[in-house]
Each structure stands twice: as structure tokens, then as C-alpha cells.
N, C-alpha and C. Protein backbone atom coordinates (compact mmCIF):
# COMPACT_ATOMS: atom_id res chain seq x y z
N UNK A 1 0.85 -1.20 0.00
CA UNK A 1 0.00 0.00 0.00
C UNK A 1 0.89 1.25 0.00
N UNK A 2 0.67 2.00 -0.83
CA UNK A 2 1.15 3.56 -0.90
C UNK A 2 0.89 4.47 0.42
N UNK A 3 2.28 4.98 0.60
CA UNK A 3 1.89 6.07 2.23
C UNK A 3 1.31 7.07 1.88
N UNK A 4 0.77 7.62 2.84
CA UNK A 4 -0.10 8.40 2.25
C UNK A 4 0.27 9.94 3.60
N UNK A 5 0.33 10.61 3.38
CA UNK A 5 0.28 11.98 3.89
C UNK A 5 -1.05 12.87 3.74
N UNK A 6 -1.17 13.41 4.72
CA UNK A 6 -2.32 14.18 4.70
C UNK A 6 -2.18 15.89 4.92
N UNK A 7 -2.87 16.82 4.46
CA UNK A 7 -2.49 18.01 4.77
C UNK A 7 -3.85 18.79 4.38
N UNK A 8 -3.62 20.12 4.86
CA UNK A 8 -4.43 21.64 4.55
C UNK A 8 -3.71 22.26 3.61
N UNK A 9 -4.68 22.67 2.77
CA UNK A 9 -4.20 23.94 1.36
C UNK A 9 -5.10 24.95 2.82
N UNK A 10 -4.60 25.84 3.27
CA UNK A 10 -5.35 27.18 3.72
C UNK A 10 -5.51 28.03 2.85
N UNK A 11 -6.08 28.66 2.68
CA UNK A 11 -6.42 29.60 1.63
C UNK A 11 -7.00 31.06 2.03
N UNK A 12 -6.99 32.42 1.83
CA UNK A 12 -7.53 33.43 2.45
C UNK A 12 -7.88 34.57 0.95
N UNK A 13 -9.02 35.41 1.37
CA UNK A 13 -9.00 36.45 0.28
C UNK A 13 -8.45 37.82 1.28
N UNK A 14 -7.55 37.85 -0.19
CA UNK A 14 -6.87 39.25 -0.09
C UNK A 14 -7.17 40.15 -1.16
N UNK A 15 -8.25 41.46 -0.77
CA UNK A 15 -8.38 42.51 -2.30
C UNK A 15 -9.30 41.40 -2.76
N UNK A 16 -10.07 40.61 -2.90
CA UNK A 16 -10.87 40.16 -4.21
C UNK A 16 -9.92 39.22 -4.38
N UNK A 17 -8.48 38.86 -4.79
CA UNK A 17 -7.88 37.60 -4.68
C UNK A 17 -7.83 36.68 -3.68
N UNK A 18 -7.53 35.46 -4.21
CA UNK A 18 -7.09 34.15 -3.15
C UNK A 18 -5.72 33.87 -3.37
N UNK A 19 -5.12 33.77 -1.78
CA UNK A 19 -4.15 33.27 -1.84
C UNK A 19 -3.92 32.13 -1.05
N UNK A 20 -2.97 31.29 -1.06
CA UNK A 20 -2.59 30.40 -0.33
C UNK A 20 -1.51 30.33 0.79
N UNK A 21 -1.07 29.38 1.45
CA UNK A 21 -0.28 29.14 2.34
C UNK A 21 0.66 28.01 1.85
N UNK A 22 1.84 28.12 1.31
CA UNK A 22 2.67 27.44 1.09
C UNK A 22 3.82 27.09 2.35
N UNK A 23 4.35 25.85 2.30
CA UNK A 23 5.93 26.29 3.30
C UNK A 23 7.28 25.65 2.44
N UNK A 24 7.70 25.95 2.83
CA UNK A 24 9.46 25.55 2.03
C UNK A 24 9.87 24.29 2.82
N UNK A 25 10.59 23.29 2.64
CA UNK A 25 10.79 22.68 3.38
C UNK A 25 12.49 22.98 3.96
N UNK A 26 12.75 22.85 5.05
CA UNK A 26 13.49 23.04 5.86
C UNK A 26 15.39 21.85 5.48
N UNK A 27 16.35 22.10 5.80
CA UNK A 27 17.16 20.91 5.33
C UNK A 27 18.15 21.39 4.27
N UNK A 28 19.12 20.64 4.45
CA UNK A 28 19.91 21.29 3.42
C UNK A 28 20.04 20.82 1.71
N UNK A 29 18.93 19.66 1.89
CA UNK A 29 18.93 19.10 0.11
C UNK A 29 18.01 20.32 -0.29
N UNK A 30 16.70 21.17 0.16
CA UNK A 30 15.80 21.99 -0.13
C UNK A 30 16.62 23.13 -0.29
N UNK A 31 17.56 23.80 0.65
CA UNK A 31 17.80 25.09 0.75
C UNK A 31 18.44 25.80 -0.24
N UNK A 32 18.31 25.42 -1.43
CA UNK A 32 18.85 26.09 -2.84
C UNK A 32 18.20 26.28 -4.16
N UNK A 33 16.89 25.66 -3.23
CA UNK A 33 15.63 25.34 -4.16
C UNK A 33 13.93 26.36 -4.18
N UNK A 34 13.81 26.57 -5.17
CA UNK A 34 12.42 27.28 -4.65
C UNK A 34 11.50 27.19 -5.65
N UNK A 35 11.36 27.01 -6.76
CA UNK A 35 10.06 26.68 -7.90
C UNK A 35 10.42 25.70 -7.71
N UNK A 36 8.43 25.19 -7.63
CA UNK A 36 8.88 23.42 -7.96
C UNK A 36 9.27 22.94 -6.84
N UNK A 37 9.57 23.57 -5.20
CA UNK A 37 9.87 22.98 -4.28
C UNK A 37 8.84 23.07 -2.84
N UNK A 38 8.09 23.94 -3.06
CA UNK A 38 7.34 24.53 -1.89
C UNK A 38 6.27 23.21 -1.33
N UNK A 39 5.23 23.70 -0.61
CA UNK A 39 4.67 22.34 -0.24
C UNK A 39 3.40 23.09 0.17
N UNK A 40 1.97 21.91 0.55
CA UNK A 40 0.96 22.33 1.28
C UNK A 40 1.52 21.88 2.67
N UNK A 41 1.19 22.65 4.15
CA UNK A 41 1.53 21.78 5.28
C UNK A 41 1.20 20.41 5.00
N UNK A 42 1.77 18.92 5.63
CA UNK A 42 1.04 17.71 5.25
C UNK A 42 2.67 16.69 5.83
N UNK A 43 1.89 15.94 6.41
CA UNK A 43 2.49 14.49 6.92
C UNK A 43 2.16 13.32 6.86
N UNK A 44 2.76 12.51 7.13
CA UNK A 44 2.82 10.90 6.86
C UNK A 44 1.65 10.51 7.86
N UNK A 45 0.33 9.60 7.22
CA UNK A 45 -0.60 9.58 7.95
C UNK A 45 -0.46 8.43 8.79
N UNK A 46 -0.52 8.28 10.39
CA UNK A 46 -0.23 7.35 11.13
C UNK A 46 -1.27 5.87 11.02
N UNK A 47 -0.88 5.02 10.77
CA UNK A 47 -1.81 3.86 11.07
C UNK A 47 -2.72 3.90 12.07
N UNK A 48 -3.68 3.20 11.38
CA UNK A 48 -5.01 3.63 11.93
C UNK A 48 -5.79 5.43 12.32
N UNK A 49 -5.15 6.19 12.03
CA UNK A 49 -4.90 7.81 12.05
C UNK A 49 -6.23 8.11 11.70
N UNK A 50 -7.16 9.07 11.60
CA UNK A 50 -7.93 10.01 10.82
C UNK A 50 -7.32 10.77 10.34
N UNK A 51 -7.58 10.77 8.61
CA UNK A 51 -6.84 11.40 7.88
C UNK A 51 -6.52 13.17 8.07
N UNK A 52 -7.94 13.31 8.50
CA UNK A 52 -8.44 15.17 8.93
C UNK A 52 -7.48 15.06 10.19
N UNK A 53 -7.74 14.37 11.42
CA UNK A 53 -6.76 14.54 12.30
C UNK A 53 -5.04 14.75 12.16
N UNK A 54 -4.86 13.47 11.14
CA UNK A 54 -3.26 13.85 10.57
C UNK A 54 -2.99 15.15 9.95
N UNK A 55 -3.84 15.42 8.83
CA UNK A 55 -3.32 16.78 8.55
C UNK A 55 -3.44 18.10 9.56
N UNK A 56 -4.61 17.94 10.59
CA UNK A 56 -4.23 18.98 11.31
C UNK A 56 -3.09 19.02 12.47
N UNK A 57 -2.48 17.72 12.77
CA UNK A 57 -1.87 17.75 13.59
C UNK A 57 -0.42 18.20 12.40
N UNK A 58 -0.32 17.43 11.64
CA UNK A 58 0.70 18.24 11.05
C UNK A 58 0.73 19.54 10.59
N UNK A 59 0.09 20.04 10.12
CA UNK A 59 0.44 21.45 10.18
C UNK A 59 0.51 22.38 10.87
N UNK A 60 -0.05 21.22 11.98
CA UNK A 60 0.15 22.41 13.43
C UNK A 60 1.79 21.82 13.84
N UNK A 61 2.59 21.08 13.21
CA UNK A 61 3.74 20.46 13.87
C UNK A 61 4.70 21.59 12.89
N UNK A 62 4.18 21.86 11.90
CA UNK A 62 4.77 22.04 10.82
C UNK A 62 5.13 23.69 10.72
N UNK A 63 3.71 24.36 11.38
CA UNK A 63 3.45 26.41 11.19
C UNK A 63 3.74 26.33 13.03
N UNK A 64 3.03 25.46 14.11
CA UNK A 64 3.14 25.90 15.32
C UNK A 64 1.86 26.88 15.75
N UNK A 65 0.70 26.52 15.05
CA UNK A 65 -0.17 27.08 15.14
C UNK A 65 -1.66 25.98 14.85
N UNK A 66 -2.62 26.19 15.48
CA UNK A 66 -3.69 24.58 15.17
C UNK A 66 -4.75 25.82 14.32
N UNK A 67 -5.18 24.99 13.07
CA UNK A 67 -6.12 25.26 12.54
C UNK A 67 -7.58 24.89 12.44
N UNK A 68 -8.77 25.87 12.73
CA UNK A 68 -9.72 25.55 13.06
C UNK A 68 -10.66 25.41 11.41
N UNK A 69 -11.50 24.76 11.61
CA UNK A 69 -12.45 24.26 10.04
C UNK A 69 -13.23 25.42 10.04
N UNK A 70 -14.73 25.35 8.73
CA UNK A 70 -14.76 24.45 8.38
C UNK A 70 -13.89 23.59 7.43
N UNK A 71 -13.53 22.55 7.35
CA UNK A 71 -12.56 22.03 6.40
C UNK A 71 -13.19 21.09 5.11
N UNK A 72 -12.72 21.41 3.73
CA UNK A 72 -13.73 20.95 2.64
C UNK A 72 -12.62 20.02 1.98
N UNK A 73 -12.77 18.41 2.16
CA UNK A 73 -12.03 17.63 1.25
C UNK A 73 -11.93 17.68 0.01
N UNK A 74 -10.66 18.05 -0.38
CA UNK A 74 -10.46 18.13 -1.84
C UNK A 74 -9.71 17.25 -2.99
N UNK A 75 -9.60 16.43 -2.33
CA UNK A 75 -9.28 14.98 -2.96
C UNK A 75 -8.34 14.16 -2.27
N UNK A 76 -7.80 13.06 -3.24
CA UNK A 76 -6.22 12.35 -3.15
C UNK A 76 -5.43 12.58 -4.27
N UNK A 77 -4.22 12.71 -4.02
CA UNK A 77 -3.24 13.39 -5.00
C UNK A 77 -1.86 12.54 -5.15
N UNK A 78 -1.73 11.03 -6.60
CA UNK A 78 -1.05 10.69 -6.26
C UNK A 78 0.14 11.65 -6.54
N UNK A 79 1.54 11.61 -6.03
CA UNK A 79 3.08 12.24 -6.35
C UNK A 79 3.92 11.09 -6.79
N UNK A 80 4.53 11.81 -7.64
CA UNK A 80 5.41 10.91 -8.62
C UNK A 80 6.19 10.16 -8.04
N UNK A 81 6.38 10.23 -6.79
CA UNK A 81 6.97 8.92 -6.30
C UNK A 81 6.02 7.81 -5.56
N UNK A 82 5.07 8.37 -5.89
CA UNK A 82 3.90 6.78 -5.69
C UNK A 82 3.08 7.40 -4.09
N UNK A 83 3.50 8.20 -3.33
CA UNK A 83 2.86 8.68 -2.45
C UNK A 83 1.60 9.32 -2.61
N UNK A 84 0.67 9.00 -1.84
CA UNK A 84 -0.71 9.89 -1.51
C UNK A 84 -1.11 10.92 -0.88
N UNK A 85 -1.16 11.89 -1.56
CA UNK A 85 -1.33 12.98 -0.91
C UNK A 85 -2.86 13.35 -0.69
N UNK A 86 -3.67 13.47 0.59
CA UNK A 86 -4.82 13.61 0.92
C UNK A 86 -5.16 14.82 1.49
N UNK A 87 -5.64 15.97 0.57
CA UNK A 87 -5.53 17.05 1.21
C UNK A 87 -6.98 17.94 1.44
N UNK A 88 -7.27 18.87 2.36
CA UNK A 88 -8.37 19.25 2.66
C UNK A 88 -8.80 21.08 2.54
N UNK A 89 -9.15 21.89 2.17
CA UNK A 89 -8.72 23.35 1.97
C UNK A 89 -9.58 23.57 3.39
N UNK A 90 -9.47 25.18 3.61
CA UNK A 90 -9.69 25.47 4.57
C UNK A 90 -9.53 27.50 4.48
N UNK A 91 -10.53 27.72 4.80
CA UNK A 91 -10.05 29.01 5.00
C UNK A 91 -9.42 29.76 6.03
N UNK A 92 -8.64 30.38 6.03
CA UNK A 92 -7.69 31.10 7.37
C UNK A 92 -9.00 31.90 7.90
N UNK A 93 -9.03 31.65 9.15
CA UNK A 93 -10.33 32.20 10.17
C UNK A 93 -9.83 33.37 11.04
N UNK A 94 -8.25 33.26 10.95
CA UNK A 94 -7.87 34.17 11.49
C UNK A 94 -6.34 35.14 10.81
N UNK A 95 -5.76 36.06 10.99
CA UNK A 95 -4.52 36.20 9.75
C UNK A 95 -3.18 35.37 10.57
N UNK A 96 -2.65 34.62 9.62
CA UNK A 96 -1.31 33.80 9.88
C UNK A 96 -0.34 34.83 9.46
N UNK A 97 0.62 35.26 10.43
CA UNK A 97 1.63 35.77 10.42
C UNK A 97 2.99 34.70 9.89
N UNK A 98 3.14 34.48 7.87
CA UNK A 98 3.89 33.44 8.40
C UNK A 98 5.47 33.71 8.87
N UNK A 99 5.96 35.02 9.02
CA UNK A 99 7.07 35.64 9.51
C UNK A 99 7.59 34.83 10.81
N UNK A 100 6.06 35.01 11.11
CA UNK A 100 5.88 34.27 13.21
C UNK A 100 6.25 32.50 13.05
N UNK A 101 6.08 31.18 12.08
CA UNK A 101 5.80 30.57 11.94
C UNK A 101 6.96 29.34 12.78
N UNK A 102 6.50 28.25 13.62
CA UNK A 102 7.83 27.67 14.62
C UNK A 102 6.95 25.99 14.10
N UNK A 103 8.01 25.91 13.60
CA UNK A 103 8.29 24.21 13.24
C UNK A 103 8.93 23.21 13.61
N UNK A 104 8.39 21.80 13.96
CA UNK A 104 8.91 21.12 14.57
C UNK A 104 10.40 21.24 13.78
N UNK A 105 11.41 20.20 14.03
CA UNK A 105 12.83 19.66 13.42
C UNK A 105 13.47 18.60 13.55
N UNK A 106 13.97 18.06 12.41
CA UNK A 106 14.49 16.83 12.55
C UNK A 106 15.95 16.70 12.21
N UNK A 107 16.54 15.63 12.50
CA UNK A 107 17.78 15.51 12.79
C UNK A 107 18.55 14.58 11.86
N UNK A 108 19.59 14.81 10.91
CA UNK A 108 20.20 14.12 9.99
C UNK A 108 21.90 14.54 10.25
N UNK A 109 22.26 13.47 9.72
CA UNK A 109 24.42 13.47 9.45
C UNK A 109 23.80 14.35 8.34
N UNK A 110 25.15 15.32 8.81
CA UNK A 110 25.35 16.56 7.68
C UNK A 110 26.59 17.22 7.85
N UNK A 111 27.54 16.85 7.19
CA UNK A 111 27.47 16.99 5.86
C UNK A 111 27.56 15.35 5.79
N UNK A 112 26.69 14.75 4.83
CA UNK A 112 26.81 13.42 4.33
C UNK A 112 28.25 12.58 4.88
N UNK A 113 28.21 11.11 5.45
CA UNK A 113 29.11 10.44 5.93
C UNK A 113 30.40 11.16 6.70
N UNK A 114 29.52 12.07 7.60
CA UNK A 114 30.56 13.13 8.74
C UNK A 114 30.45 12.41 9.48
N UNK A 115 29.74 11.94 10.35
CA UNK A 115 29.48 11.56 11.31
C UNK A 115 28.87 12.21 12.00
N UNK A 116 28.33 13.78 11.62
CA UNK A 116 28.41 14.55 12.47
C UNK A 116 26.75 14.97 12.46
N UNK A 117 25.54 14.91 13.58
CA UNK A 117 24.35 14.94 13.70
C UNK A 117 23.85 16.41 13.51
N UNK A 118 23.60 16.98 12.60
CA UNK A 118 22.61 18.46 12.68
C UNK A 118 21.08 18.35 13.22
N UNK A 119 20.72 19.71 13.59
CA UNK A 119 19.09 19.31 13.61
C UNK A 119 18.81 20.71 12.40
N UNK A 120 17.79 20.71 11.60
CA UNK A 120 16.96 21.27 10.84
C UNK A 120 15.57 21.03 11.23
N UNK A 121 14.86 22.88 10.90
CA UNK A 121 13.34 22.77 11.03
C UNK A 121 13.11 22.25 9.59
N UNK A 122 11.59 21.33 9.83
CA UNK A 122 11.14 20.34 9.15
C UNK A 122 10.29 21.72 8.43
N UNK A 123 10.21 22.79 8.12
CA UNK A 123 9.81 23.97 7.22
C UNK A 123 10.70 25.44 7.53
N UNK A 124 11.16 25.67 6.60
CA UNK A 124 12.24 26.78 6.90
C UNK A 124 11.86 28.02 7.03
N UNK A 125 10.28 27.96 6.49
CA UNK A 125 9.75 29.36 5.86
C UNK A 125 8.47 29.30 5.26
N UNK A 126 7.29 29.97 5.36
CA UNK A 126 6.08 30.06 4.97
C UNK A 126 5.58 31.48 3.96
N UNK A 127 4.84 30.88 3.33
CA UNK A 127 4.46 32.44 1.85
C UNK A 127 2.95 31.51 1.66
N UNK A 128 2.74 33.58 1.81
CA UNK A 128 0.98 33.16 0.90
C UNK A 128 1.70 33.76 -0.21
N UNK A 129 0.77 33.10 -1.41
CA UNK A 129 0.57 33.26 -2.85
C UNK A 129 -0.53 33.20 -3.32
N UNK A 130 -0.20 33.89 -4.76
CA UNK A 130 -1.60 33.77 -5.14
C UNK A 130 -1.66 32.76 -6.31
N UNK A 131 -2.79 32.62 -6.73
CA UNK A 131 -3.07 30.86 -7.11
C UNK A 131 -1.81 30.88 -8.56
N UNK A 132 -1.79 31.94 -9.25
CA UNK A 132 -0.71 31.75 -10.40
C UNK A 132 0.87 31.65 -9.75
N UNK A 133 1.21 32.20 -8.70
CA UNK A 133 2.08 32.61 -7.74
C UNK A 133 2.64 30.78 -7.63
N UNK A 134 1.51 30.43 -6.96
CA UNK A 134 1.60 29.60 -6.22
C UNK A 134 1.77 27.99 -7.39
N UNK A 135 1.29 28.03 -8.71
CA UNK A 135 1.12 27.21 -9.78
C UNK A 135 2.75 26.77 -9.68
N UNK A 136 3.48 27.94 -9.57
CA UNK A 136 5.34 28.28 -9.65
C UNK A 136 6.01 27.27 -8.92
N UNK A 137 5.76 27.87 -7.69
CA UNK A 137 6.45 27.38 -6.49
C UNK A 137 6.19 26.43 -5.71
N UNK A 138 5.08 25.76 -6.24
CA UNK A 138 4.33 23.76 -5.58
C UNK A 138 5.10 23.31 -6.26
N UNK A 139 5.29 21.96 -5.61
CA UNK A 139 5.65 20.85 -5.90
C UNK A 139 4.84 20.14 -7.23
N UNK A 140 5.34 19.87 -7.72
CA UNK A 140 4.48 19.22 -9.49
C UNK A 140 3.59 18.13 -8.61
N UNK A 141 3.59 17.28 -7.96
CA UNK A 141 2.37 16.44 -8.05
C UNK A 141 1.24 17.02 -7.07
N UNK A 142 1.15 18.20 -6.46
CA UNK A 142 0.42 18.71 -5.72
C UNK A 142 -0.05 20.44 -6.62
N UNK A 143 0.46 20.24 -7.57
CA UNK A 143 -0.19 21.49 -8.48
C UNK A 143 -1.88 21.56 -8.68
N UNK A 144 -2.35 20.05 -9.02
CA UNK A 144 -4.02 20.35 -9.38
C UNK A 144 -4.53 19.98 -8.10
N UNK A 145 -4.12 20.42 -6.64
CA UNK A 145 -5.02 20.78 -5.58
C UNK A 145 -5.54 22.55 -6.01
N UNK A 146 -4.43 23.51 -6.51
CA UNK A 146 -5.00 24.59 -6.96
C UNK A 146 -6.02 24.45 -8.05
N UNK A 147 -6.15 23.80 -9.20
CA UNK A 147 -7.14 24.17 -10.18
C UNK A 147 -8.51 23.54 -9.20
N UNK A 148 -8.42 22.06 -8.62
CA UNK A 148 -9.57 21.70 -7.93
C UNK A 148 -10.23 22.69 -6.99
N UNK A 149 -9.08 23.56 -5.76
CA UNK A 149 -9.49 24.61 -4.86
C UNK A 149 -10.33 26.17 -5.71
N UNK A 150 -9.81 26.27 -6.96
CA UNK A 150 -10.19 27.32 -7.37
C UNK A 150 -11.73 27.00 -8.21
N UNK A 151 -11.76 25.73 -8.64
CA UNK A 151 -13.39 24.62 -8.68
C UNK A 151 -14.17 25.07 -7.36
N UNK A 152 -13.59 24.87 -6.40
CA UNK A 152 -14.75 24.73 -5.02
C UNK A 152 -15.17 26.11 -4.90
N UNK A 153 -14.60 26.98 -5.19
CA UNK A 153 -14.41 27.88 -4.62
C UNK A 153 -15.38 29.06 -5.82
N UNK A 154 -15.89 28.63 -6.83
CA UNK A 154 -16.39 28.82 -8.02
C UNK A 154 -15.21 29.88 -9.15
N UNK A 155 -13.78 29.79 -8.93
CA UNK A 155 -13.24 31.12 -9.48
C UNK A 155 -12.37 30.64 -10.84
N UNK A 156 -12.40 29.03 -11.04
CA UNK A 156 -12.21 28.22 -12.21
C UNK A 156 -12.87 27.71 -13.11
């Protein structure tokens, strides 16, 4: 069975536009990277898990902040490496400062076969965008959560 990760697209209007909530991921294979690298919050869904529960607990692991619903399922999304991405939109109920944003971190040998243990936050950095903005800077197998969100939302 394919793992599957779960997450929130947040989404907010700004001016008559929508934008989103992207994060960068944190680490030093990411940190030279930025189109094509960004992400929706979203984690590895625990066995036996609720999928809505996984993604909110991750993105609260992920921004350091818990997000409240209503929350509107917006599909499964396989990624080119065979993973499932199960993601849910949501509108920001309140404004996310993502300047403010505190992420868990994880711990890898770095520089490769040092021996030597770093820790890195598991998101380095958070950006709203707007949906063309944002087409840029996702990850390719999580791109048509935007055309589907901008479906729900009647603006596609």
C-alpha cells in the first residue's frame, strides 16, 4: 500500500484575490531550491490515524499554530513517487503571520558520511501566494489541488 500523507491547502481572500499558504521545506537538500519545491503543510498519515486529524496535527507540527475548520475535502493526489497525498482546503479564520511561523525539526548526518548529527526545522519558511504565484512554487504532483481549490471555490 502507498503512504499516504495528509495536509491543509489554507487559503484566504486578499483585495478580491485568493491566496494560499505554502511552506518551504526546511534541510539542506531543499535550501537552494524554490520553484517546484514549496509544499501544502502535510504528513505521513499514522496507522489507523484520521486522515483530517493527521493533517491537522501536522500542520500544526509544521506552522506551530492549530487550525480551526470548516474544512472541505479536496481529494487524493497521487506524487510521482507513488505517495498519496490527501488534502483538505480550509479558509484562514484568522490572519497567519507566516514571519511568526515555529516548526517542529528533525535531525540528519550533515554533511553526508561526517558523522556529524545536525538538527533542521522540518519547514524553513512560509508564503501566501496567489493561485498563479503559487502554480510556480508547488511541488508538481500537488499542483491540481490549486485548479480543484479554485473549482470549489467557483473562481475556475
Amino acid at each position: 500500500m502507498a503512504k499516504r500523507s495528509a495536509g491543509l491547502l489554507i487559503y484566504r481572500r486578499n483585495d478580491g484575490d485568493i491566496q494560499v499558504l505554502l511552506v518551504h521545506p526546511g534541510g539542506p537538500f531543499w535550501a537552494k531550491k524554490d520553484d517546484g519545491a514549496w509544499s501544502i503543510p502535510k504528513g505521513l498519515v499514522d496507522e489507523d490515524e484520521d486522515e483530517l486529524a493527521a493533517a491537522q496535527r501536522e500542520t500544526g507540527e509544521e506552522l506551530g499554530i492549530t487550525i480551526d475548520g470548516p474544512f472541505a475535502r479536496l481529494g487524493d493526489y497521487k506524487q510521482p513517487g507513488g505517495k498519496i497525498v490527501i488534502a483538505w482546503s480550509v479558509e484562514a479564520s484568522t490572519e497567519i503571520d507566516v514571519a511568526t511561523i515555529k516548526s517542529n525539526s528533525f535531525t540528519m548526518e550533515w554533511p553526508p558520511r561526517s558523522g556529524s548529527m545536525k538538527e533542521f526545522p522540518e519547514v524553513d519558511r512560509a508564503g501566501w501566494f496567489s493561485l498563479p504565484e503559487a502554480e510556480v512554487k508547488l511541488l508538481q504532483g500537488q499542483r491540481p489541488m490549486l485548479s480543484d481549490l479554485a473549482k470549489r471555490l467557483g473562481i475556475g
